[in-house]
Protein backbone atom coordinates (compact mmCIF):
# COMPACT_ATOMS: atom_id res chain seq x y z
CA UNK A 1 42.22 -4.54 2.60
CA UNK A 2 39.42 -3.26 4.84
CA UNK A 3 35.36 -4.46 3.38
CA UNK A 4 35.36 -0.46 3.14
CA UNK A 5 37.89 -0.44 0.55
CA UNK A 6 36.15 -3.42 -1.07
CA UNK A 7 33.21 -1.35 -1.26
CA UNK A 8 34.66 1.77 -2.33
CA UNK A 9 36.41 -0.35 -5.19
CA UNK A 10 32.93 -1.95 -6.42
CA UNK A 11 31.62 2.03 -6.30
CA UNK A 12 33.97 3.46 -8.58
CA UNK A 13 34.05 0.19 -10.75
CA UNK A 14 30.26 0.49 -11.32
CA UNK A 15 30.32 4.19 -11.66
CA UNK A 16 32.95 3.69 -14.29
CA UNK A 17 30.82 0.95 -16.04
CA UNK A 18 27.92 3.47 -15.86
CA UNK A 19 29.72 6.11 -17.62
CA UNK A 20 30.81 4.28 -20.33
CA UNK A 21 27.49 2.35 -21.08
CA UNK A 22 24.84 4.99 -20.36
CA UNK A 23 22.09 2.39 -22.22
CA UNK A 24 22.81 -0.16 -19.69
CA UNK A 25 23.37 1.42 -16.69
CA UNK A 26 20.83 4.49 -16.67
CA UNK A 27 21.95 7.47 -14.64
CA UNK A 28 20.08 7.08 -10.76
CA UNK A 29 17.22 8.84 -9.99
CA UNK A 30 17.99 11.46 -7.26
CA UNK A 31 16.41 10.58 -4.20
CA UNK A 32 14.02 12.45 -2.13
CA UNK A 33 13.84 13.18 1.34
CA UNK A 34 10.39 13.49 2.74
CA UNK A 35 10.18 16.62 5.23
CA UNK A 36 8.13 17.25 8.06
CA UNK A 37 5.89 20.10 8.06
CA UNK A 38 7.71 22.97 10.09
CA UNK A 39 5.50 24.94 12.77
CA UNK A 40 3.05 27.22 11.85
CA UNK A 41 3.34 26.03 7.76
CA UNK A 42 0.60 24.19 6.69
CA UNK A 43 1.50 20.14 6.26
CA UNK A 44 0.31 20.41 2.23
CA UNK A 45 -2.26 18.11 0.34
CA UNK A 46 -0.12 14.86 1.14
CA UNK A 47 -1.51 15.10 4.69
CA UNK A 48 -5.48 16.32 3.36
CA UNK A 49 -5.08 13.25 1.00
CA UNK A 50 -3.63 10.94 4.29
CA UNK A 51 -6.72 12.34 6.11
CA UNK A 52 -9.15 11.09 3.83
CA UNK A 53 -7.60 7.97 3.35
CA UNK A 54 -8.05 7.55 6.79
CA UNK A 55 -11.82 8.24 6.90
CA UNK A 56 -12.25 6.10 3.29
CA UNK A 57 -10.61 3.27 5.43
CA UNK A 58 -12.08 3.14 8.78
CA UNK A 59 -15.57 3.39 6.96
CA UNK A 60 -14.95 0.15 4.43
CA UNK A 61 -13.65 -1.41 7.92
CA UNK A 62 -16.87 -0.36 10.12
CA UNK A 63 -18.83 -1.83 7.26
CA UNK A 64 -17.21 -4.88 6.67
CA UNK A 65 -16.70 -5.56 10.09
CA UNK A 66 -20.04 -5.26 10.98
CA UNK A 67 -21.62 -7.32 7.70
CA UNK A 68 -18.98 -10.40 8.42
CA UNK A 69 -20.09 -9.77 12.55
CA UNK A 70 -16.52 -9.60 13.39
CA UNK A 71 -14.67 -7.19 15.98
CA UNK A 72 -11.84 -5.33 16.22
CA UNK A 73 -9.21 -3.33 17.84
CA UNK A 74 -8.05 0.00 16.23
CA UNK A 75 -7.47 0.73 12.61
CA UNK A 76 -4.10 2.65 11.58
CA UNK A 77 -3.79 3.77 8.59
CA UNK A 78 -0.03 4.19 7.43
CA UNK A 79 2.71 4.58 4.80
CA UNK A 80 3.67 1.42 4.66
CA UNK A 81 6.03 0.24 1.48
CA UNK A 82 5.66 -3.47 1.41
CA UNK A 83 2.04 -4.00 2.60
CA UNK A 84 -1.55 -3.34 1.72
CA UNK A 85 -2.65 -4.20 4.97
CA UNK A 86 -2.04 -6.19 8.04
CA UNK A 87 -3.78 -7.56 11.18
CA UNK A 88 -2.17 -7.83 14.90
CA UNK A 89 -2.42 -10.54 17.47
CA UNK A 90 -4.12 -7.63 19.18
CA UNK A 91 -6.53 -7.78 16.45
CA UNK A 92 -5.54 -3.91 15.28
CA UNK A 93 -5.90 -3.77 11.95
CA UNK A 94 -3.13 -1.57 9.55
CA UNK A 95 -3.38 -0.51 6.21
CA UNK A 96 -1.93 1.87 3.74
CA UNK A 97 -3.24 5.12 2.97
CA UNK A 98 -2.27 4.40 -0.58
CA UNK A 99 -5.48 2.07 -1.18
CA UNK A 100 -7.71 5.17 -0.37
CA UNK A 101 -6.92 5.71 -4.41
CA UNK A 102 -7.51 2.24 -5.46
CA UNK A 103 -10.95 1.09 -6.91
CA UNK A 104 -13.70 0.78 -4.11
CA UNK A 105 -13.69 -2.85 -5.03
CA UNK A 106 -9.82 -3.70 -4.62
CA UNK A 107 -10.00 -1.09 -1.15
CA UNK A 108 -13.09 -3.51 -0.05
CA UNK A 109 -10.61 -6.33 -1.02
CA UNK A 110 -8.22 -6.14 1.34
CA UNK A 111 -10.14 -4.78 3.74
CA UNK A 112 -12.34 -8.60 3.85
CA UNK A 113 -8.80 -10.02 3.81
CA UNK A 114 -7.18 -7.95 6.96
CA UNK A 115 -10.42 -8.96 8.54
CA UNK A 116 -10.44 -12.69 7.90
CA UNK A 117 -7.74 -12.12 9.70
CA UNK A 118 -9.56 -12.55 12.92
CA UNK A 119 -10.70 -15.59 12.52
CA UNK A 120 -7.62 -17.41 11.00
CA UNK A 121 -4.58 -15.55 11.43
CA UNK A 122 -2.68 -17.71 8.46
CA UNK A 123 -3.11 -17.96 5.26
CA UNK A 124 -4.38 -21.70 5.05
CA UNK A 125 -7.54 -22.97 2.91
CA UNK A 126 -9.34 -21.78 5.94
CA UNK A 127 -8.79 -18.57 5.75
CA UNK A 128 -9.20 -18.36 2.36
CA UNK A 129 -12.65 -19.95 2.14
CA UNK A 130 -13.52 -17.37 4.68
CA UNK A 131 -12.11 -14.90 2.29
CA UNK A 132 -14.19 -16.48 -0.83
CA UNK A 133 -17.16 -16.46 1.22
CA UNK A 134 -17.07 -12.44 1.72
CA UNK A 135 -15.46 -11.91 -1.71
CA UNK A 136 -16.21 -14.77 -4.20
CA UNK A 137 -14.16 -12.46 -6.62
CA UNK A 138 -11.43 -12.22 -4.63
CA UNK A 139 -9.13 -13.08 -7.21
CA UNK A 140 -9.37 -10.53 -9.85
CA UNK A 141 -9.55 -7.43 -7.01
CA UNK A 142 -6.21 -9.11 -5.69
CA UNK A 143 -4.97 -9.08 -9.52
CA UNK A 144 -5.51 -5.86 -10.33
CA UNK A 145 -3.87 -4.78 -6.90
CA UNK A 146 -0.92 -6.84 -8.19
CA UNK A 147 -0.82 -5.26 -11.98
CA UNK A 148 -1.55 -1.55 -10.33
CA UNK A 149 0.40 -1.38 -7.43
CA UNK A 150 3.32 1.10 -8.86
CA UNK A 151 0.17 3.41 -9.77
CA UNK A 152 -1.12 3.39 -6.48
CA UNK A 153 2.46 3.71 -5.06
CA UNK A 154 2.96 6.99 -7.05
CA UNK A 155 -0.05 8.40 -5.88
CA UNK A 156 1.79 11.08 -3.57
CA UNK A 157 0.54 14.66 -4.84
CA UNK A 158 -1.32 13.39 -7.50
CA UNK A 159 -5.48 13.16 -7.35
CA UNK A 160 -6.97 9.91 -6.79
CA UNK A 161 -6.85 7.17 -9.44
CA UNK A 162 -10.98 6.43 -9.12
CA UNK A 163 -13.88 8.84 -9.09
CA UNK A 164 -16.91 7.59 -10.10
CA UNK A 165 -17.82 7.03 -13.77
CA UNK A 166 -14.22 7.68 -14.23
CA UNK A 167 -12.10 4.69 -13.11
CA UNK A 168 -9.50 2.25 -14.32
CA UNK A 169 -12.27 -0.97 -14.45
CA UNK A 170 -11.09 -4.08 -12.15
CA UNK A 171 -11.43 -6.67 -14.93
């Protein structure tokens, strides 16, 4: 018996389970494909939101950067699925265009953090005095990041979660 047949077994075994307890197994939700804007069609609000994320971003970062007197290399701003943000040995800095909808607070957040980055690329107490230092309520922004994150995940084609005198409070 081949690992394909092994797998094929498991399939229909938990397919079978899933039919006959519907309150356990609830039925998959059909997955979408993202698709690239065609040429000549206009690439839709995902990419006007993706824009301004980017120009949100790279303005917390020329702030930041220049109040902690740090430099850096480029800033990308992507659709990452795991990560908030990240800092290369080249000292590029990455973050996701998903935090563009995030209070200002818990954008400025990990925008300190990625930057701390450049001094101590670890996590150690080093780097997180550093990160205290910038952001002595560093805590609570990187809670609510943690109790938010499937809201800010879900943001795609929806408006942004803040607007002033209108946002979910960082408490």
């Amino acid at each position: 018996m081949s690992i394909n047949d092994v797998c094929r077994d498991v399939r229909l075994f938990l397919n079978g389970l899933a039919r006959e307890l519907p309150d356990i197994f609830p039925a998959p939700r059909p997955r979408l494909r993202p698709c690239a804007p065609r040429a000549g069609r206009p690439a839709g609000p995902a990419a006007a939101e993706r824009k301004n994320a980017k120009e949100i971003i790279r303005a917390r970062v020329e702030y930041w950067a220049s109040v902690l007197n740090l430099e850096y290399g480029r800033v990308f701003v992507k659709d990452q699925r795991t990560l908030w943000g990240s800092c290369s040995g080249k000292k590029n800095l990455n973050f996701n265009w998903r935090l563009a909808a995030a209070p200002p607070e818990a954008l400025d957040y990990v925008v300190i953090h990625e930057l701390c980055h450049l001094r101590e690329m670890n996590h150690s107490k080093r780097f997180w005095a550093l990160v205290l230092a910038a952001c002595p309520d560093y805590k609570v922004r990187r809670r609510w990041l943690r109790d938010n994150c499937a809201l800010l995940r879900n943001t795609a084609g929806v408006p942004p979660l803040y607007e002033p005198g209108g946002a979910p409070a960082i408490n």
